[in-house]
Protein backbone atom coordinates (compact mmCIF):
# COMPACT_ATOMS: atom_id res chain seq x y z
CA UNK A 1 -42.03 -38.73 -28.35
CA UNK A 2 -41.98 -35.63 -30.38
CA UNK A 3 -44.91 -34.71 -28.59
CA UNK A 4 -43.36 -35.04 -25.24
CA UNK A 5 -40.50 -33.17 -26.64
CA UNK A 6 -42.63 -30.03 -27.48
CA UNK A 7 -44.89 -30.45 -24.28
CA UNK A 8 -41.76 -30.20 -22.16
CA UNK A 9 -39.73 -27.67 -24.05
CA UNK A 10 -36.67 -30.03 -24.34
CA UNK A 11 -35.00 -28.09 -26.89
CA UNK A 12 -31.73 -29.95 -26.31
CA UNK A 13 -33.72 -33.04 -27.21
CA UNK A 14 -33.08 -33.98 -31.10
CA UNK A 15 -34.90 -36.91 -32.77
CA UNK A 16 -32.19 -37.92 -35.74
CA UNK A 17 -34.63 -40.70 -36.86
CA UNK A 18 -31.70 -43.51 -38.90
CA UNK A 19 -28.06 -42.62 -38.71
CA UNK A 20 -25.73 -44.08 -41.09
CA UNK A 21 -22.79 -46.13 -39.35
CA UNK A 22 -20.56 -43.46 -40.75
CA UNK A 23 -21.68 -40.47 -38.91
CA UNK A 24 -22.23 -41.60 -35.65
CA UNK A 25 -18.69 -41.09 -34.16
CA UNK A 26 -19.44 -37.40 -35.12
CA UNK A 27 -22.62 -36.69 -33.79
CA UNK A 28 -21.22 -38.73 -30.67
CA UNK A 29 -18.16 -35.97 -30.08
CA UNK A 30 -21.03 -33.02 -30.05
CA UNK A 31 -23.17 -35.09 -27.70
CA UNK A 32 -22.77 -34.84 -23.77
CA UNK A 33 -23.89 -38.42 -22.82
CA UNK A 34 -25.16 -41.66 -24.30
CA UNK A 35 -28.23 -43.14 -22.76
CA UNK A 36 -29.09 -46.60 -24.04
CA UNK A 37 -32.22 -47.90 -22.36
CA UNK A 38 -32.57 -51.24 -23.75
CA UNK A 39 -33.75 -54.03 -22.54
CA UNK A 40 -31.56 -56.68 -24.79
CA UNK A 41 -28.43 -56.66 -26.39
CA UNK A 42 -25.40 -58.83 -27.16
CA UNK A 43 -21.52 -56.78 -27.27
CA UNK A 44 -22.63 -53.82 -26.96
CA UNK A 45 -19.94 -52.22 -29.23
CA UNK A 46 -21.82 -48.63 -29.43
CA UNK A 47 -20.18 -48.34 -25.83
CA UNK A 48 -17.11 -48.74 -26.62
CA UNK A 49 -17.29 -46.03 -29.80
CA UNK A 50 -19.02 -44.03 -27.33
CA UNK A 51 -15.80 -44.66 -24.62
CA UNK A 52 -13.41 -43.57 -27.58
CA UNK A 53 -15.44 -40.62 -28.12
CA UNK A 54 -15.03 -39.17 -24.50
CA UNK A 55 -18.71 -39.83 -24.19
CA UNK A 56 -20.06 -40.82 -20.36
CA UNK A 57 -23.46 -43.01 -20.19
CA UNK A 58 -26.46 -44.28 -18.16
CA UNK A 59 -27.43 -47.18 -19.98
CA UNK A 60 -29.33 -50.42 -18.72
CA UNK A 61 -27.81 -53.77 -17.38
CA UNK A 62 -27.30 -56.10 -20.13
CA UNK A 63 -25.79 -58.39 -22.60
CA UNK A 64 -21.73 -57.73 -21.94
CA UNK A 65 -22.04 -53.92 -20.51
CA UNK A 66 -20.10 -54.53 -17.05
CA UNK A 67 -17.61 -56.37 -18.37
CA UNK A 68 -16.68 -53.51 -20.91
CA UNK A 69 -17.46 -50.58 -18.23
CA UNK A 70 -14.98 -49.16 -15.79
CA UNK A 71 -15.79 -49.50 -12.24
CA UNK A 72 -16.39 -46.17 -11.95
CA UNK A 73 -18.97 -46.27 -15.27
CA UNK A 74 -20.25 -48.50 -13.45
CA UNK A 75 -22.42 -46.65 -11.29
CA UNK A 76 -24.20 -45.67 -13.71
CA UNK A 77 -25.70 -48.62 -15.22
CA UNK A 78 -28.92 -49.59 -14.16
CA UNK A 79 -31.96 -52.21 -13.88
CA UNK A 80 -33.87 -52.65 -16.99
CA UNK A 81 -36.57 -50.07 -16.97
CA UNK A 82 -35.60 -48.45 -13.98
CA UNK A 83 -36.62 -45.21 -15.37
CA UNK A 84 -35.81 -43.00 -12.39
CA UNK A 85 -32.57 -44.09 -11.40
CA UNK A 86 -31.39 -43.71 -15.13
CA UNK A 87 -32.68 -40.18 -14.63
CA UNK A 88 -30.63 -39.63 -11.68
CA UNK A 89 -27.58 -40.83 -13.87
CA UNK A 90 -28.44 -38.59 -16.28
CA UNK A 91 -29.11 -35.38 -14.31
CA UNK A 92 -26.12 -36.39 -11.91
CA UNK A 93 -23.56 -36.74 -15.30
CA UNK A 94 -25.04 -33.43 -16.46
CA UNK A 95 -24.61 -31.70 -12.96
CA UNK A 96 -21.38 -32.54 -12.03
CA UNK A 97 -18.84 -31.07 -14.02
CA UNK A 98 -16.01 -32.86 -12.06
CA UNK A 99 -17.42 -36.44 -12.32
CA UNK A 100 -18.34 -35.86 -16.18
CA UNK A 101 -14.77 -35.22 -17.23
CA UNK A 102 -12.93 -38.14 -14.72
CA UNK A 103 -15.52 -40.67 -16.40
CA UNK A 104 -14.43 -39.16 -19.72
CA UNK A 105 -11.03 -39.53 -19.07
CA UNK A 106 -11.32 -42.78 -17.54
CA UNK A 107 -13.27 -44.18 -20.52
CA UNK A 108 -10.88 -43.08 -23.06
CA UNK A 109 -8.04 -44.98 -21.65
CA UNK A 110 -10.13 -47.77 -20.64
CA UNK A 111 -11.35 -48.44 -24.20
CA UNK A 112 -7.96 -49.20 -25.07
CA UNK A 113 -7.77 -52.38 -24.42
CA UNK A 114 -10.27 -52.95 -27.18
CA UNK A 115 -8.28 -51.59 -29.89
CA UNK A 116 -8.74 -54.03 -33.29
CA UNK A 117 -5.19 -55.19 -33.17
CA UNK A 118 -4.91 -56.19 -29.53
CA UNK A 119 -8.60 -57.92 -29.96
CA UNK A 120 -7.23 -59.87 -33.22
CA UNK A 121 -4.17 -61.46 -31.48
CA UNK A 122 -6.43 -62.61 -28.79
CA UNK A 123 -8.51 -64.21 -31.34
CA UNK A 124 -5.76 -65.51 -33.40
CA UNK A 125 -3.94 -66.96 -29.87
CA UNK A 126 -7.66 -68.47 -28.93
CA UNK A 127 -7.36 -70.82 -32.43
CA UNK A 128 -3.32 -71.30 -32.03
């Protein structure tokens, strides 16, 4: 990868390596969009720190990622290893100035719902 890096001159491309837990809201607030290309997961729960970050994403469609995305995120969750429609998502997010900042918006709001407290009385109701 780093090699691919240098060959292409991404120099907006940074390889972190491990991040602790900790530091990833921060590093998530400089970012411009969070791609997660993977091909199995459960809750996805980096989505929804990403969502309370103001942080748009092209990621791939699994585990519970519809279910936590707006409709209009949505659109921008794609087929495992469907490489160039993720990089449409991408380039599209970073193009569009307009449709960047209503996703934003719309994810902040949305991710809500999933605040700790509200969660824990729907847990706490499910044993009742």
């Amino acid at each position: 990868m780093k090699q691919e890096i240098k060959d292409n001159e991404l120099k907006n491309v940074r390889l972190l390596g491990r991040v602790p837990n900790k530091d990833v809201p921060a590093l998530m607030r400089i970012s411009k969009l969070f791609f997660m290309p993977s091909e199995e997961e459960g809750f996805p729960r980096v989505l929804l720190e990403s969502m309370a970050t103001g942080l748009p994403y092209v990621v791939s469609d699994i585990g519970g990622v519809r279910e936590i995305s707006t409709n209009k995120q949505q659109k921008f969750i794609f087929n495992i290893g469907d490489i160039q429609n993720m990089s449409h998502g991408i380039e599209k997010l970073l193009n569009e100035d307009f449709l960047y900042n209503e996703l934003r918006m719309s994810n902040l709001e949305h991710v809500k719902q999933f605040d700790i407290k509200k969660i824990a009385k729907i847990f706490i109701n499910l044993f009742k």
